[in-house]
C-alpha atoms as a PDB file:
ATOM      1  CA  UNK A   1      47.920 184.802 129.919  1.00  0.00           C
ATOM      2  CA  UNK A   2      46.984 185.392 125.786  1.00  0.00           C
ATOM      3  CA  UNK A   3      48.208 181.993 124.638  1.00  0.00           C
ATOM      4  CA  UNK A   4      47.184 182.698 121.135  1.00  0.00           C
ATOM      5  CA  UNK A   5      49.562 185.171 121.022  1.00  0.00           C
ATOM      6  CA  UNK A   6      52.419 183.326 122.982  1.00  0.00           C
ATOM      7  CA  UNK A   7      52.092 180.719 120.068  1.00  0.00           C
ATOM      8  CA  UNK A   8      51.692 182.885 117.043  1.00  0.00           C
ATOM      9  CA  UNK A   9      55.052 184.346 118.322  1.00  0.00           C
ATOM     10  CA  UNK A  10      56.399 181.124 118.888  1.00  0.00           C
ATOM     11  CA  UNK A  11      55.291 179.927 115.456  1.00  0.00           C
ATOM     12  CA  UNK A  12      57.226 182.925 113.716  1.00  0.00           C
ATOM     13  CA  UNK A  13      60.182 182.531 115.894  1.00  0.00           C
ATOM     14  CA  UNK A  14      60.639 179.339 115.261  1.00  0.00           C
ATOM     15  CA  UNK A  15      59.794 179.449 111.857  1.00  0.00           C
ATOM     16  CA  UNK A  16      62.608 182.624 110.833  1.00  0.00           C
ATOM     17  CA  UNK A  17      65.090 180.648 113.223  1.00  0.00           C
ATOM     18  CA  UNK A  18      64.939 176.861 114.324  1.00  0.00           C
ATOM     19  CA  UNK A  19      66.131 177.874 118.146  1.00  0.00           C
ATOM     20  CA  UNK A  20      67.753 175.503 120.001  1.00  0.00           C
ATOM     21  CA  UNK A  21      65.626 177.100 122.852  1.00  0.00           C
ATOM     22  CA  UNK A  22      62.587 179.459 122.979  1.00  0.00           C
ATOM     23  CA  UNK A  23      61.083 180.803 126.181  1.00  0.00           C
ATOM     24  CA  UNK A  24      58.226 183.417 126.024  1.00  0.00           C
ATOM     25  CA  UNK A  25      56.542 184.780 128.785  1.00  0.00           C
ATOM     26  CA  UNK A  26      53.306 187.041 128.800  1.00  0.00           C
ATOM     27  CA  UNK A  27      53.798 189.618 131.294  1.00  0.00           C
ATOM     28  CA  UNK A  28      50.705 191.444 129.880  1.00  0.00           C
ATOM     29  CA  UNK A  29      48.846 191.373 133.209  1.00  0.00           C
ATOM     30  CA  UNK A  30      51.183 193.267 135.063  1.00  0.00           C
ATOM     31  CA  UNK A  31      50.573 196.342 132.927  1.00  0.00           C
ATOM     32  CA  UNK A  32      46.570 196.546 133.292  1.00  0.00           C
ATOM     33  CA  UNK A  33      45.656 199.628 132.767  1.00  0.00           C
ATOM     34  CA  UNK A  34      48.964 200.730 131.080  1.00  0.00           C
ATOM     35  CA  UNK A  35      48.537 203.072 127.433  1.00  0.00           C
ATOM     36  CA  UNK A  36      49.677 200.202 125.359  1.00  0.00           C
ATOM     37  CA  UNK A  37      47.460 197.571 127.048  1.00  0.00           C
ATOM     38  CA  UNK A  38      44.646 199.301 126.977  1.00  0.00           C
ATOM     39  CA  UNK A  39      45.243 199.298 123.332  1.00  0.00           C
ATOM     40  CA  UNK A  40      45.245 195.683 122.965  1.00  0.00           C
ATOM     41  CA  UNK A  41      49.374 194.871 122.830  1.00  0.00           C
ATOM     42  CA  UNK A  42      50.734 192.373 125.048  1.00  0.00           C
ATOM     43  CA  UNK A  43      53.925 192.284 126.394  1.00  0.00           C
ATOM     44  CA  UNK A  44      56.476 190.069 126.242  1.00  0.00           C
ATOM     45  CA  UNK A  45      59.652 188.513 127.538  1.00  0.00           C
ATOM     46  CA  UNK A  46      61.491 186.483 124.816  1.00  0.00           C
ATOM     47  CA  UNK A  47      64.733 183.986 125.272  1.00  0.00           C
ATOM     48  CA  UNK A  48      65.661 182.719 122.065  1.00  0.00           C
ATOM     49  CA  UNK A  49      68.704 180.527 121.356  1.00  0.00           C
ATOM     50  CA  UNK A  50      69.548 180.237 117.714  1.00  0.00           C
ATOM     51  CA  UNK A  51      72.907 179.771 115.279  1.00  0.00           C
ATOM     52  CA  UNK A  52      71.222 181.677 112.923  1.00  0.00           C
ATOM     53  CA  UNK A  53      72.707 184.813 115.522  1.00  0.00           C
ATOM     54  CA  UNK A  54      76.289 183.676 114.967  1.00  0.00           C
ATOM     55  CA  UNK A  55      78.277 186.762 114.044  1.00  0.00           C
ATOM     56  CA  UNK A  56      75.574 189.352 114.156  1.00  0.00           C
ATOM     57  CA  UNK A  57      75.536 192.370 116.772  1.00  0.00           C
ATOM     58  CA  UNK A  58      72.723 192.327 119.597  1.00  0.00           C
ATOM     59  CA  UNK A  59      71.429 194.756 117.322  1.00  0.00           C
ATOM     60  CA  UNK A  60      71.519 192.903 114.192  1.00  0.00           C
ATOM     61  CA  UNK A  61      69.795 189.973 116.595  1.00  0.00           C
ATOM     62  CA  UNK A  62      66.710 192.406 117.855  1.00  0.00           C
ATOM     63  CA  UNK A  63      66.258 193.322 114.040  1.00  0.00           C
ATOM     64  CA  UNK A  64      66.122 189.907 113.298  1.00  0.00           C
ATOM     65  CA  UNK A  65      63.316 188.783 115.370  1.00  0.00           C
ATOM     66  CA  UNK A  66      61.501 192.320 115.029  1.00  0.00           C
ATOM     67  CA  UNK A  67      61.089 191.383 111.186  1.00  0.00           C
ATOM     68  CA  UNK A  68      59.993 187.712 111.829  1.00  0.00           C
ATOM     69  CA  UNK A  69      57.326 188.886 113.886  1.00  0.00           C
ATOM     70  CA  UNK A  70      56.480 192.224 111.754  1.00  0.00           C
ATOM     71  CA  UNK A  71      52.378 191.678 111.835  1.00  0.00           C
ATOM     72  CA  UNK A  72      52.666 190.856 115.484  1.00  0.00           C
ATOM     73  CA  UNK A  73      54.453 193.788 116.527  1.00  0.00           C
ATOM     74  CA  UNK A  74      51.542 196.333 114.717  1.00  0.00           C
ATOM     75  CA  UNK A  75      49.141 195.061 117.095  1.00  0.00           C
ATOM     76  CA  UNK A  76      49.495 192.024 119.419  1.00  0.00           C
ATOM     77  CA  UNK A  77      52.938 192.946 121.007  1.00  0.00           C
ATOM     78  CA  UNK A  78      53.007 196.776 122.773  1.00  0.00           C
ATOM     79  CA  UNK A  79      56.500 195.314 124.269  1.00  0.00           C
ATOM     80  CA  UNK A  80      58.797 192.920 123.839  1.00  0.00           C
ATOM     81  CA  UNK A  81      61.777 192.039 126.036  1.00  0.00           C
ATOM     82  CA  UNK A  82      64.721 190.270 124.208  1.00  0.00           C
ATOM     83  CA  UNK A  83      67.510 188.150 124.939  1.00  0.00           C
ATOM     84  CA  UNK A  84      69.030 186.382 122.141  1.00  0.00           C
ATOM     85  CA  UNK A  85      71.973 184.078 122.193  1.00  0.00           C
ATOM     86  CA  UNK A  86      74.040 181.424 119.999  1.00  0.00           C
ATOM     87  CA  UNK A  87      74.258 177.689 121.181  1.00  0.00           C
ATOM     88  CA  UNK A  88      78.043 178.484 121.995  1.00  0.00           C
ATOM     89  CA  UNK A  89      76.510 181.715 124.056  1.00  0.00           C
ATOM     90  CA  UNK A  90      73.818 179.859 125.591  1.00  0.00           C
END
């Protein structure tokens, strides 16, 4: 498991959003050998719970986080699962 990168992302998540809840899982080893690995991107499983998502489309939400974590997503993140929900959703 990279933790530095499971807590830069959590920094930037939870900087851009105060979540109620934020669950991050490297799932990085189970793509050894895979194009993106190999290049150095991890990937990972995010579950973020945040008002700031009140009123915006899942697609507004996965725009949201993809621009909080901008420099991450160049190089330390290959993939990135996302669930994002409201308090009420949650």
């Amino acid at each position: 498991m990279n933790q530095p990168r499971v807590a830069q992302i959590r920094t930037k998540l939870t900087e851009a959003f105060a979540p109620q809840r934020l669950d991050i899982v490297d799932e990085s080893h189970k793509h050894a050998g895979h194009e993106g690995a190999r290049g150095g991107g991890g990937h990972f499983n995010v579950m973020i719970v945040a008002e700031a998502f009140a009123g915006q489309t899942l697609i507004q939400r996965h725009r949201m986080i993809y621009t909080a974590l901008g420099e991450e997503l160049k190089q330390a993140i290959h993939a990135l699962s996302i669930k994002a929900y409201t308090p009420a959703e949650f």
